[in-house]
N, C-alpha and C. Protein backbone atom coordinates (compact mmCIF):
# COMPACT_ATOMS: atom_id res chain seq x y z
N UNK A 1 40.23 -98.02 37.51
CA UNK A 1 39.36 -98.62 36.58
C UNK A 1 38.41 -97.55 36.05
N UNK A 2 38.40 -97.64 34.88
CA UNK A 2 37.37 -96.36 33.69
C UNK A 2 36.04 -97.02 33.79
N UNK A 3 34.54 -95.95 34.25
CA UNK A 3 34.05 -96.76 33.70
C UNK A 3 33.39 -96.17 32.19
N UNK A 4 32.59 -97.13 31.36
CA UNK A 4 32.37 -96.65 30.13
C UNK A 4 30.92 -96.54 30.36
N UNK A 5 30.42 -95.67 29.75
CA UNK A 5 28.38 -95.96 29.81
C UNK A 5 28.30 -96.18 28.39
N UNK A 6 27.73 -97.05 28.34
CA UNK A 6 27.15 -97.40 27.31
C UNK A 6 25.77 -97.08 26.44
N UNK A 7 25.53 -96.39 25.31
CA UNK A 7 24.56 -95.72 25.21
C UNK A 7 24.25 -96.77 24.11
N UNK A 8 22.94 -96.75 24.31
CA UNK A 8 21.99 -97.79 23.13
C UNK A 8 21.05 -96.93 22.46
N UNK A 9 20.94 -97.02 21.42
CA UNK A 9 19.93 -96.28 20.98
C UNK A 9 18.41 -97.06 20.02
N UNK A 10 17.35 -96.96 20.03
CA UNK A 10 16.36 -97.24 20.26
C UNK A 10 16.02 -97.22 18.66
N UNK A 11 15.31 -97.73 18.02
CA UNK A 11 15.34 -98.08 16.60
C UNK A 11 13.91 -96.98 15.88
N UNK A 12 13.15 -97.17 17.22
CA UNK A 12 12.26 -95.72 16.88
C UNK A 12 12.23 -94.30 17.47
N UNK A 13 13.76 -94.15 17.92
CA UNK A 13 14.26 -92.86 18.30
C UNK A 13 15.46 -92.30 16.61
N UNK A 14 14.17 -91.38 16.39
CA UNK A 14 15.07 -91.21 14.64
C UNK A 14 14.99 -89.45 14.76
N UNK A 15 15.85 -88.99 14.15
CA UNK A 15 15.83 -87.55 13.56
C UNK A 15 14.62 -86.75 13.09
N UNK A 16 14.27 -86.07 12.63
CA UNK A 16 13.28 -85.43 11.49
C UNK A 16 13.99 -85.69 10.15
N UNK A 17 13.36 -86.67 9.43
CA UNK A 17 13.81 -86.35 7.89
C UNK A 17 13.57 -84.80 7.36
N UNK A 18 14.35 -85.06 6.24
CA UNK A 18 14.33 -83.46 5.42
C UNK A 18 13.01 -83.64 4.79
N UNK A 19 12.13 -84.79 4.21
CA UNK A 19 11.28 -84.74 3.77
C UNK A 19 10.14 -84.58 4.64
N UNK A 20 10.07 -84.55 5.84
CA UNK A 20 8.94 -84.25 7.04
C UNK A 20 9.48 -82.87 7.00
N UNK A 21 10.71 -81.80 7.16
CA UNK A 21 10.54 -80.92 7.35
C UNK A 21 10.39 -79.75 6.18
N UNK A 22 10.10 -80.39 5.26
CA UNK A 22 9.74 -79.46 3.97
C UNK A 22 8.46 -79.17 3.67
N UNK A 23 8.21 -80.71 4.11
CA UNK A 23 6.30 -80.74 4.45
C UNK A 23 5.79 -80.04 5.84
N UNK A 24 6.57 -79.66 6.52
CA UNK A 24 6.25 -78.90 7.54
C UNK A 24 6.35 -77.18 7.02
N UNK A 25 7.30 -77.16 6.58
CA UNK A 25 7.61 -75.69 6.18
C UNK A 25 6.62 -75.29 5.02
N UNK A 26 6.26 -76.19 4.31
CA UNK A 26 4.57 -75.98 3.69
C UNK A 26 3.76 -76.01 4.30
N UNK A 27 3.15 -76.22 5.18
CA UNK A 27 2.40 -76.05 5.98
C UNK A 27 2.55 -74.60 6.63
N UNK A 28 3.34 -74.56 7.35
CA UNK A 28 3.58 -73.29 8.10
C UNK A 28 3.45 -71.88 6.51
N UNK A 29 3.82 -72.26 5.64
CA UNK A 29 3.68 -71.13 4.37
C UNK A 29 2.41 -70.97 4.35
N UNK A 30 1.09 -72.13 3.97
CA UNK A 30 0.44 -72.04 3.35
C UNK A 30 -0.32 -71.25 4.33
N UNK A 31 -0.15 -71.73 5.86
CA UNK A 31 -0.57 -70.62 7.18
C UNK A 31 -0.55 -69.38 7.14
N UNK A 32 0.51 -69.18 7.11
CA UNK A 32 0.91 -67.52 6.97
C UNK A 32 0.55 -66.88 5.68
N UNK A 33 0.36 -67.22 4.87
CA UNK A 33 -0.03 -67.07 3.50
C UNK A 33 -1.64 -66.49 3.85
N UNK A 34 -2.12 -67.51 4.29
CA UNK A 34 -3.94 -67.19 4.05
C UNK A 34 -4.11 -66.06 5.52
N UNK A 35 -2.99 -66.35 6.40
CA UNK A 35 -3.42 -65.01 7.37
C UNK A 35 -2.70 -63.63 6.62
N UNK A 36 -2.27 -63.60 5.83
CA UNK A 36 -1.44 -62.77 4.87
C UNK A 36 -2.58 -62.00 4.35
N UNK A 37 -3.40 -62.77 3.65
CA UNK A 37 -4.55 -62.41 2.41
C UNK A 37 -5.28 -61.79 3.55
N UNK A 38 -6.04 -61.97 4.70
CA UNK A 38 -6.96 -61.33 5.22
C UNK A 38 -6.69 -60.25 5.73
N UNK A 39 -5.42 -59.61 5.93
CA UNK A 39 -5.26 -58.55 6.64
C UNK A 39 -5.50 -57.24 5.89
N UNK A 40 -5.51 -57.47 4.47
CA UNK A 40 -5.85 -56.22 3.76
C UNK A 40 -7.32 -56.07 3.60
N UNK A 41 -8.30 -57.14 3.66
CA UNK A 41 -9.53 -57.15 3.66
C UNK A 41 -10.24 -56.43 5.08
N UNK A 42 -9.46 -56.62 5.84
CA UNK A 42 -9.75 -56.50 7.60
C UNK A 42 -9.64 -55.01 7.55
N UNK A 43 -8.83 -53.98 6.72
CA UNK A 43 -8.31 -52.65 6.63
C UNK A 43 -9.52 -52.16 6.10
N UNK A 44 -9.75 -52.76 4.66
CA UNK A 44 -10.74 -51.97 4.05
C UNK A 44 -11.97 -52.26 4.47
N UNK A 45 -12.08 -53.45 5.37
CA UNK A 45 -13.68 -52.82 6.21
C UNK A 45 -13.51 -52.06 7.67
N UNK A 46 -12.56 -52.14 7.89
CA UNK A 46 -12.03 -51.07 8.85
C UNK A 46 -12.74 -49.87 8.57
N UNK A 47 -11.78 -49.56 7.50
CA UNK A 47 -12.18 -47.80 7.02
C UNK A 47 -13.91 -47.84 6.32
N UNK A 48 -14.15 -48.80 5.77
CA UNK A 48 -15.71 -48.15 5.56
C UNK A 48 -16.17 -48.48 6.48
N UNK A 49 -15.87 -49.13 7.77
CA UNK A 49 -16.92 -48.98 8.74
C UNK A 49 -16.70 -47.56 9.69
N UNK A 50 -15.60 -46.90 9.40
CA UNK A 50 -15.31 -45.54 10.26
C UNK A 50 -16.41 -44.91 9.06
N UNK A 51 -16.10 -44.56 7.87
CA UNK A 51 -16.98 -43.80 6.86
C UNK A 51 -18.11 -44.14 7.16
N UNK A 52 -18.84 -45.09 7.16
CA UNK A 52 -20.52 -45.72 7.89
C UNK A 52 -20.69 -45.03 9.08
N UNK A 53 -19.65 -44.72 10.19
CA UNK A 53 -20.03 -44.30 11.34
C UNK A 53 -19.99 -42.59 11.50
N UNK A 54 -19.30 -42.08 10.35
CA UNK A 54 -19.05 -40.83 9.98
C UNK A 54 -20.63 -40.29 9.37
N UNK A 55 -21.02 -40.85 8.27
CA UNK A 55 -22.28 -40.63 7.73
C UNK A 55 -23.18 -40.62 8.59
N UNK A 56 -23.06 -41.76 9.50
CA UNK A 56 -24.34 -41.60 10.67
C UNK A 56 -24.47 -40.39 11.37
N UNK A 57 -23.78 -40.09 12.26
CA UNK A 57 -23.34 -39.06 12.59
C UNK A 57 -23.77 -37.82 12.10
N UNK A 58 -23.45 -37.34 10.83
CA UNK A 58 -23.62 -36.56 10.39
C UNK A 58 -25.23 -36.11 9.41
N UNK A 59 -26.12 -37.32 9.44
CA UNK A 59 -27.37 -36.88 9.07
C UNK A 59 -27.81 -37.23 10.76
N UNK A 60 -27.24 -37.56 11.28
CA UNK A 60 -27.70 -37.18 12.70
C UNK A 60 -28.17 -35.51 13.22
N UNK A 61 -26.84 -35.15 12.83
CA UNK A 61 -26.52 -34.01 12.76
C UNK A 61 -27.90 -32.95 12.18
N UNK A 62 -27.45 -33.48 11.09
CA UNK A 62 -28.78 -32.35 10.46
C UNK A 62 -30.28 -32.51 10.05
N UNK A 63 -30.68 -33.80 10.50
CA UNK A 63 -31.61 -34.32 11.11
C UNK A 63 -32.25 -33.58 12.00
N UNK A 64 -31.63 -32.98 12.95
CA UNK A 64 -31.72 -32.62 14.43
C UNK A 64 -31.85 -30.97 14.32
N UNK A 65 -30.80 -30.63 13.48
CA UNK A 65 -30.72 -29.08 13.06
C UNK A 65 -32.56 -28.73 12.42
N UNK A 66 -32.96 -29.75 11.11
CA UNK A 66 -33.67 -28.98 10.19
C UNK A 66 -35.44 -30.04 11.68
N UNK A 67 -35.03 -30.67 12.28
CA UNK A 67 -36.45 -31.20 13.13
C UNK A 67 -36.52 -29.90 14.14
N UNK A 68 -35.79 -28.84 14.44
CA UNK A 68 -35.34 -27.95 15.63
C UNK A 68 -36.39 -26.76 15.86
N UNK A 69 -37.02 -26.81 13.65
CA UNK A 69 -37.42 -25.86 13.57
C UNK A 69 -39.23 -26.52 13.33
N UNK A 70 -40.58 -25.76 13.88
CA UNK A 70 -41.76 -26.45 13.88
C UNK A 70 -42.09 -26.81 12.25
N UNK A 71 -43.04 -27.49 12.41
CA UNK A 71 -42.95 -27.72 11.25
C UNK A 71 -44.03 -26.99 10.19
N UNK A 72 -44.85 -26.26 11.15
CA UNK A 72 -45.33 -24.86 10.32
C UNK A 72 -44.58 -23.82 10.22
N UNK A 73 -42.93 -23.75 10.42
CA UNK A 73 -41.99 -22.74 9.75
C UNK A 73 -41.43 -23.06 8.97
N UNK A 74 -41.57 -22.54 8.18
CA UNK A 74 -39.87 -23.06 7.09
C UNK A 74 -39.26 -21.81 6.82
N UNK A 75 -37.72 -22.23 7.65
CA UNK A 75 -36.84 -21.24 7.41
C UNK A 75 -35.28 -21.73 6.72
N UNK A 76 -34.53 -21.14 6.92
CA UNK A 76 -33.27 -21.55 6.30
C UNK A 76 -32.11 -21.28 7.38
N UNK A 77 -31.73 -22.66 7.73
CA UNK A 77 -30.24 -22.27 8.54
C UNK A 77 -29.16 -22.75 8.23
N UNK A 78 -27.65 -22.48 8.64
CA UNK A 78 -26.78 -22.28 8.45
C UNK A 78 -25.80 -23.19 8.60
N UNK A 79 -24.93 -24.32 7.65
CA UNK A 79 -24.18 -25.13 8.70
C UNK A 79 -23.48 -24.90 8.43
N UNK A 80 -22.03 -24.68 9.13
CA UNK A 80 -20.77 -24.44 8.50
C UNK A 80 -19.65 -25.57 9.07
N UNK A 81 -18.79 -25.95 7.60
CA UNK A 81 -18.07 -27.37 8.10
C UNK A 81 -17.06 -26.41 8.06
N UNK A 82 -15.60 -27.79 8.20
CA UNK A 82 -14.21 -27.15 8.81
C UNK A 82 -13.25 -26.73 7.60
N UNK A 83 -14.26 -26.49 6.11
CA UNK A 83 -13.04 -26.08 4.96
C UNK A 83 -12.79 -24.66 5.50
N UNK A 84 -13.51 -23.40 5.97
CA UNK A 84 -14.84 -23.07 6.25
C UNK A 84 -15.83 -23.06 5.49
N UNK A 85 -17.06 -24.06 5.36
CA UNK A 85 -17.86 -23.41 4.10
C UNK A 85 -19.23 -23.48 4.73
N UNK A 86 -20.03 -22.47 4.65
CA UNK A 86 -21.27 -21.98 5.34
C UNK A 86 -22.34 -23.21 3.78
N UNK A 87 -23.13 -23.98 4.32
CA UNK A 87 -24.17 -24.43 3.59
C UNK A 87 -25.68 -23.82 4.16
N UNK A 88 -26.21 -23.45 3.38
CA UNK A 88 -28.17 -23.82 3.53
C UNK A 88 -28.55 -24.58 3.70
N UNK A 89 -29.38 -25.08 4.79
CA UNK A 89 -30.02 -25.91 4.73
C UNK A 89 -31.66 -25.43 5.17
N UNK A 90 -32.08 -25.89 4.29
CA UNK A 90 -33.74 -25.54 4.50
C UNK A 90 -35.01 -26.42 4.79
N UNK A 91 -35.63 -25.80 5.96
CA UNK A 91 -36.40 -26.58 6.68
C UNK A 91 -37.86 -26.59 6.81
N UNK A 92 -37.91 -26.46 5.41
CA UNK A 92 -39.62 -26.70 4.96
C UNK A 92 -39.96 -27.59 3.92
N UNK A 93 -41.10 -28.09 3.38
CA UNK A 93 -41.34 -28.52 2.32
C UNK A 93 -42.66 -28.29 2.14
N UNK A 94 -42.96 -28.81 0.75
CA UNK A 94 -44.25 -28.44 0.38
C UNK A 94 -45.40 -29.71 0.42
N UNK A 95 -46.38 -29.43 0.78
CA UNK A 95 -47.27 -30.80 0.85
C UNK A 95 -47.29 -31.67 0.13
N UNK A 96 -47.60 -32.66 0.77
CA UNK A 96 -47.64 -34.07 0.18
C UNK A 96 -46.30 -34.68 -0.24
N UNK A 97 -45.74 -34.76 -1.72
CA UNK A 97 -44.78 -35.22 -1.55
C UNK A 97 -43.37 -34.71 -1.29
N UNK A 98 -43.25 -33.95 -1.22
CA UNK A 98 -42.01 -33.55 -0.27
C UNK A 98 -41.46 -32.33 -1.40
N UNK A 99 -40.56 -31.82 -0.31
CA UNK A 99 -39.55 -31.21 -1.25
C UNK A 99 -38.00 -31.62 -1.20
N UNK A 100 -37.15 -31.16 -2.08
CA UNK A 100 -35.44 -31.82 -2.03
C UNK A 100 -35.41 -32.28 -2.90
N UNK A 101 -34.69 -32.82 -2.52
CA UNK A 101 -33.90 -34.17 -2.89
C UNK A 101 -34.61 -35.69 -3.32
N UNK A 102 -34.53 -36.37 -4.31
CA UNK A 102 -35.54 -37.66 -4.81
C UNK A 102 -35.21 -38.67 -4.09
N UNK A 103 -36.53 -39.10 -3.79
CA UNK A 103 -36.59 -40.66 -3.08
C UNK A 103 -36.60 -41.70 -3.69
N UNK A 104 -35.69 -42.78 -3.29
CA UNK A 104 -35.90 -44.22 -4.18
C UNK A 104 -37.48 -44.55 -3.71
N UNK A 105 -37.62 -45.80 -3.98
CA UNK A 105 -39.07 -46.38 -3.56
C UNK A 105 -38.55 -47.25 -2.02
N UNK A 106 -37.29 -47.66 -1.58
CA UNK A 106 -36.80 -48.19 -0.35
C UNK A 106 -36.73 -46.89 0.51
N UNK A 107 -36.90 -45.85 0.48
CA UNK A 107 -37.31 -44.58 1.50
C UNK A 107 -35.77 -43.15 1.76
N UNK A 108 -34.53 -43.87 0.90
CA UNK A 108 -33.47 -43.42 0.52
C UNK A 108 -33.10 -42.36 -0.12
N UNK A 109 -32.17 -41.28 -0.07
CA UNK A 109 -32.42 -40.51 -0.73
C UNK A 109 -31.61 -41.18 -2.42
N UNK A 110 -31.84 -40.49 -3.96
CA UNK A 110 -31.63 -41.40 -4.77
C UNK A 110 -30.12 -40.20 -4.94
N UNK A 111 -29.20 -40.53 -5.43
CA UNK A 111 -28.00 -40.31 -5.42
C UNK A 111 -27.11 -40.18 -6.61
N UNK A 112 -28.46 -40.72 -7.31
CA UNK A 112 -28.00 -40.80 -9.19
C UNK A 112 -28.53 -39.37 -9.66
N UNK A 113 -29.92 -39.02 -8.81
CA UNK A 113 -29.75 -37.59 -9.16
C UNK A 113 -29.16 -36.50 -8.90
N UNK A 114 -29.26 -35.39 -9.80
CA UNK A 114 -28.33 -33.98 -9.01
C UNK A 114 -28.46 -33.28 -7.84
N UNK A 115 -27.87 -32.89 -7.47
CA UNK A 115 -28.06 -32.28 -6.16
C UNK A 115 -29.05 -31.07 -6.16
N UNK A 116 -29.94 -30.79 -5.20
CA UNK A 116 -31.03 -29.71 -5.23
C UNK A 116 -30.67 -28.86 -3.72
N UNK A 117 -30.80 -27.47 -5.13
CA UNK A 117 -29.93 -26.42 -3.81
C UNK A 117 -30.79 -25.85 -2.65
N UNK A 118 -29.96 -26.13 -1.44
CA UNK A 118 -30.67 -25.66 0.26
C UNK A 118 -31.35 -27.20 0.36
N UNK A 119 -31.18 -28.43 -0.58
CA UNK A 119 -31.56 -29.73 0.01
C UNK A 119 -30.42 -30.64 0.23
N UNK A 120 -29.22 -29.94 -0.32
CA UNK A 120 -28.03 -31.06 -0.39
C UNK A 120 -26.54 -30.26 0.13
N UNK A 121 -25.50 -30.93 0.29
CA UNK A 121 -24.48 -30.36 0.54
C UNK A 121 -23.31 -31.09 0.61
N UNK A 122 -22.27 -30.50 0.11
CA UNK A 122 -20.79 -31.15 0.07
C UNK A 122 -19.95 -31.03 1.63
N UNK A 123 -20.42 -31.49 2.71
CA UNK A 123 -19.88 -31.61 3.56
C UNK A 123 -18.55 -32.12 4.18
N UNK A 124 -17.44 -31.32 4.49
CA UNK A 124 -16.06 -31.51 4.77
C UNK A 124 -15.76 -31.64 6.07
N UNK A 125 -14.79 -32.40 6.31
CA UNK A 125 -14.68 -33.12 7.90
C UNK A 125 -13.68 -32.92 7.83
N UNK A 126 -12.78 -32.18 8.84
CA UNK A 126 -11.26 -32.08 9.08
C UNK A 126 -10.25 -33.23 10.09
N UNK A 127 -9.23 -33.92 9.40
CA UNK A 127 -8.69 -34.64 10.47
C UNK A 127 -7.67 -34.27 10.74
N UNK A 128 -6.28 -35.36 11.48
CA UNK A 128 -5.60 -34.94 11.75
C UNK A 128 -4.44 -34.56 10.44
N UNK A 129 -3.49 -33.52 10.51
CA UNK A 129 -2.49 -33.72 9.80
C UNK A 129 -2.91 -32.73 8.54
N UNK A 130 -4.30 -32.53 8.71
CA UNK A 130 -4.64 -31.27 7.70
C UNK A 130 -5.63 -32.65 6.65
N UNK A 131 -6.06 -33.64 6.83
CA UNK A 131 -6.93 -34.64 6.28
C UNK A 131 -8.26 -34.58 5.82
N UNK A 132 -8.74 -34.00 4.99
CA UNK A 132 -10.21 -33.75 4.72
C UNK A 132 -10.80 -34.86 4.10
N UNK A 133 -11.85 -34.96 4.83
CA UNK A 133 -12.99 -35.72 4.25
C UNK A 133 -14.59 -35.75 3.91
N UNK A 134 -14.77 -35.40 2.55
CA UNK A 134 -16.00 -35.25 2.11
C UNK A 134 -16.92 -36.16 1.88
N UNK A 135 -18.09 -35.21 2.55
CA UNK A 135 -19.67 -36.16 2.54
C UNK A 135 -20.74 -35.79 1.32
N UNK A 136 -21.37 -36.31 0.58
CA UNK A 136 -22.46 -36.10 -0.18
C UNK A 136 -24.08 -36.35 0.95
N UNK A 137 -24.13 -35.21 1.54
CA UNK A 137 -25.56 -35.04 2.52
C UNK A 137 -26.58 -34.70 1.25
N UNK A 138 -27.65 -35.07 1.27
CA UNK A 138 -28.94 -35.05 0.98
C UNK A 138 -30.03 -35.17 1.78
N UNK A 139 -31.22 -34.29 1.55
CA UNK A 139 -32.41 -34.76 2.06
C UNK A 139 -33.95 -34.46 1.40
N UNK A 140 -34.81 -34.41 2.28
CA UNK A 140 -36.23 -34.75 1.78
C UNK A 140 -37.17 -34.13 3.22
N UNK A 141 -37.86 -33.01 2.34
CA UNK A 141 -38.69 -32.73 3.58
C UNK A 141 -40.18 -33.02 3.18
N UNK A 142 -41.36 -33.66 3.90
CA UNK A 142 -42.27 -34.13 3.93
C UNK A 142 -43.51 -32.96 4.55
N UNK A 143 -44.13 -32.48 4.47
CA UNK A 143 -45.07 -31.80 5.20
C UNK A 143 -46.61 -31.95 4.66
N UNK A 144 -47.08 -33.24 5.05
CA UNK A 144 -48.38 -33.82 4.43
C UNK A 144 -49.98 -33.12 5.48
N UNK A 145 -49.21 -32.19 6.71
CA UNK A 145 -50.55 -31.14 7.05
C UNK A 145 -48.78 -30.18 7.72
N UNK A 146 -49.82 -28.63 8.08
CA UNK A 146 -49.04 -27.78 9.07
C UNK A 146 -48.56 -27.94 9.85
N UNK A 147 -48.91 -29.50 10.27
CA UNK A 147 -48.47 -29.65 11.83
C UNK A 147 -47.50 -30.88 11.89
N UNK A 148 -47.89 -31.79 10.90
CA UNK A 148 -46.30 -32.89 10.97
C UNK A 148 -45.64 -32.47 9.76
N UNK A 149 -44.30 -33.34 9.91
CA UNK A 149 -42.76 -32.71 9.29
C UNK A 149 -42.20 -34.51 9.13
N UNK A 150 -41.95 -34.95 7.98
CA UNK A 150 -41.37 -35.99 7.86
C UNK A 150 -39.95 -35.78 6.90
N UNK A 151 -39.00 -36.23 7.88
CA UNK A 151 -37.61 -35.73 7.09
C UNK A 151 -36.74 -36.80 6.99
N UNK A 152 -36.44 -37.20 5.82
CA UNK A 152 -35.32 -37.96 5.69
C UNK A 152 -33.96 -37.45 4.85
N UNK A 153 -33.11 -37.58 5.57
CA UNK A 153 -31.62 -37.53 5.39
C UNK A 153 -30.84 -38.49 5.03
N UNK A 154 -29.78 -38.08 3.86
CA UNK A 154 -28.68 -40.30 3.47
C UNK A 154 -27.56 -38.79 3.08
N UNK A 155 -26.37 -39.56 3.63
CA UNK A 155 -25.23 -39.54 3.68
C UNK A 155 -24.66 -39.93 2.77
N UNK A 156 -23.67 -40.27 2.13
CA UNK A 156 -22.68 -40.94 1.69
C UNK A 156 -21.73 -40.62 1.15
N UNK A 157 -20.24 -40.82 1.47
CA UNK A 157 -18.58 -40.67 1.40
C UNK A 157 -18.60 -40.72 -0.02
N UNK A 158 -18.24 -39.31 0.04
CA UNK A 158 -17.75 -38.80 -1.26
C UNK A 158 -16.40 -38.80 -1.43
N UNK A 159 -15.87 -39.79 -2.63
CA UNK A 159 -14.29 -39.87 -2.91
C UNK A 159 -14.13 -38.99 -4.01
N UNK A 160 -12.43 -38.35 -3.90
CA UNK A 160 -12.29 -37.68 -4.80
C UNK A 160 -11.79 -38.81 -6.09
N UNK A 161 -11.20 -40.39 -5.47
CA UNK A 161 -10.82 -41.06 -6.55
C UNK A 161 -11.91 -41.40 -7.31
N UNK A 162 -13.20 -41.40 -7.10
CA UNK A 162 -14.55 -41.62 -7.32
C UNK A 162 -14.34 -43.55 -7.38
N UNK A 163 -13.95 -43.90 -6.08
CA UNK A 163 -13.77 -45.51 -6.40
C UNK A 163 -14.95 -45.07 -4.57
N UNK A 164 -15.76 -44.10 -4.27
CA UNK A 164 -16.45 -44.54 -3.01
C UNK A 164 -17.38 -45.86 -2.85
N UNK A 165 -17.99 -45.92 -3.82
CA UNK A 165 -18.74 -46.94 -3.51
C UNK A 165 -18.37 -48.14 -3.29
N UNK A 166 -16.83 -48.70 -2.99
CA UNK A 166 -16.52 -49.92 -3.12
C UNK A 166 -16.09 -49.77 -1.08
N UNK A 167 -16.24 -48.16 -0.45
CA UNK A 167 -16.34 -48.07 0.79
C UNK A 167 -17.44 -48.24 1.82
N UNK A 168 -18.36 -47.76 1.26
CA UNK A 168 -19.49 -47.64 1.93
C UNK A 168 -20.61 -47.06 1.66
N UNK A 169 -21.98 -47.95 1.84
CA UNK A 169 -23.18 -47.31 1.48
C UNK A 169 -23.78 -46.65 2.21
N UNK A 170 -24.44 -45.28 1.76
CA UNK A 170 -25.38 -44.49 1.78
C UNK A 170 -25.92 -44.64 3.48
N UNK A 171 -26.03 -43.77 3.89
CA UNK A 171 -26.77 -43.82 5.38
C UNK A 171 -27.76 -43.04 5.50
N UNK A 172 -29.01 -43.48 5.69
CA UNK A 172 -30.08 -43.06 5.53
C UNK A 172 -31.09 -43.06 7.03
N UNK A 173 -31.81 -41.56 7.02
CA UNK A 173 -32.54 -41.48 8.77
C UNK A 173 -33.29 -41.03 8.45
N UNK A 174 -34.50 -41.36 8.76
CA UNK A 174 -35.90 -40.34 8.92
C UNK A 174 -36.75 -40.39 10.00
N UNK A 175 -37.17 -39.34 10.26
CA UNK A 175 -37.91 -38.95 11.16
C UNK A 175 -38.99 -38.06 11.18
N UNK A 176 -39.80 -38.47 11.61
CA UNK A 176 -41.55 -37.43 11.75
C UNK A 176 -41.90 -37.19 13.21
N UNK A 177 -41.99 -35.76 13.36
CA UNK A 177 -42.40 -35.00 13.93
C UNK A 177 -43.81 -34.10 13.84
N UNK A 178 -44.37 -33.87 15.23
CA UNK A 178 -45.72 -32.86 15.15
C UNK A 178 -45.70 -32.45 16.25
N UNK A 179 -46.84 -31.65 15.92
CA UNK A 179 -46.88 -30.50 17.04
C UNK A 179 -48.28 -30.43 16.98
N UNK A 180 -49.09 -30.11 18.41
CA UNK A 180 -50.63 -30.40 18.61
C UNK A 180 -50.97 -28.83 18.41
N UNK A 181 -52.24 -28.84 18.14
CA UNK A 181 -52.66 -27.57 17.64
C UNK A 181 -53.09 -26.88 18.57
């Protein structure tokens, strides 16, 4: 004797229609779609936040170089980046309002003007693969008596496509120093 099983099937046990899975597969598009769009946005603040951290850095840099010297000397020293190129940088100013480079009224250096020589410099950064990358350094030296030194320094990524500003703004440091008599 055979036996048979008998299978019943259940009236709300149904397939996926094609029309649930088209509306699914829109869904899943419109997903991948909008994580699509953000990943190029995520790049380009990527890289201006390396360029932001590059600029810092680097009026760090010479911040530190032109504070090194008192501030009743003013002399001229030497920086040399990795094109090789030896810059001036000079570490005096004249009373009251400064010498260099022009200040906005927010304490910045201004960037619309020209560059002022032994206050500014085309600074080159070597990466890998033979990769250069240029800085527009500026600064501002303050010497309102013999004995304090107020210096501010701004950075900012110099493109050769000249599209920088859509990377990153200007990085700006100052600092005052004295010395007791």
């Amino acid at each position: 004797m055979a036996l048979k099983m008998k299978t019943t099937r259940s009236k709300t046990q149904r397939g996926m229609s094609l029309l649930e899975l088209v509306i699914a597969m829109f869904v899943l598009t419109v997903g991948i779609g909008g994580c699509a769009v953000v990943i190029p946005i995520a790049i380009g603040r990527n890289f201006a936040n390396r360029q932001q951290g590059n600029s810092t850095v680097m009026a760090q840099m010479v911040l530190e170089k032109i504070m090194s010297v008192p501030a009743a000397t003013a002399t001229t020293l030497t920086i040399t980046d990795c094109a090789p190129s030896a810059h001036n940088v000079n570490t005096g100013g004249s009373g009251g309002a400064g010498s260099g480079s022009s200040l906005l009224a927010s304490g910045g250096v201004d960037f619309s003007q020209a560059q002022v020589a032994n206050y500014s410099m085309n600074y080159t950064t070597c990466g890998t693969n033979g990769r250069q990358t240029v800085y527009d350094v500026r600064w501002n030296i303050q010497t309102p008596s013999s004995f304090v030194k107020l210096v501010t320094v701004s950075v900012k990524f110099k493109s050769s496509t000249g599209n920088a500003a859509m990377f990153s703004a200007p990085v700006t440091i100052s600092s005052m120093a004295g010395q007791g008599s």
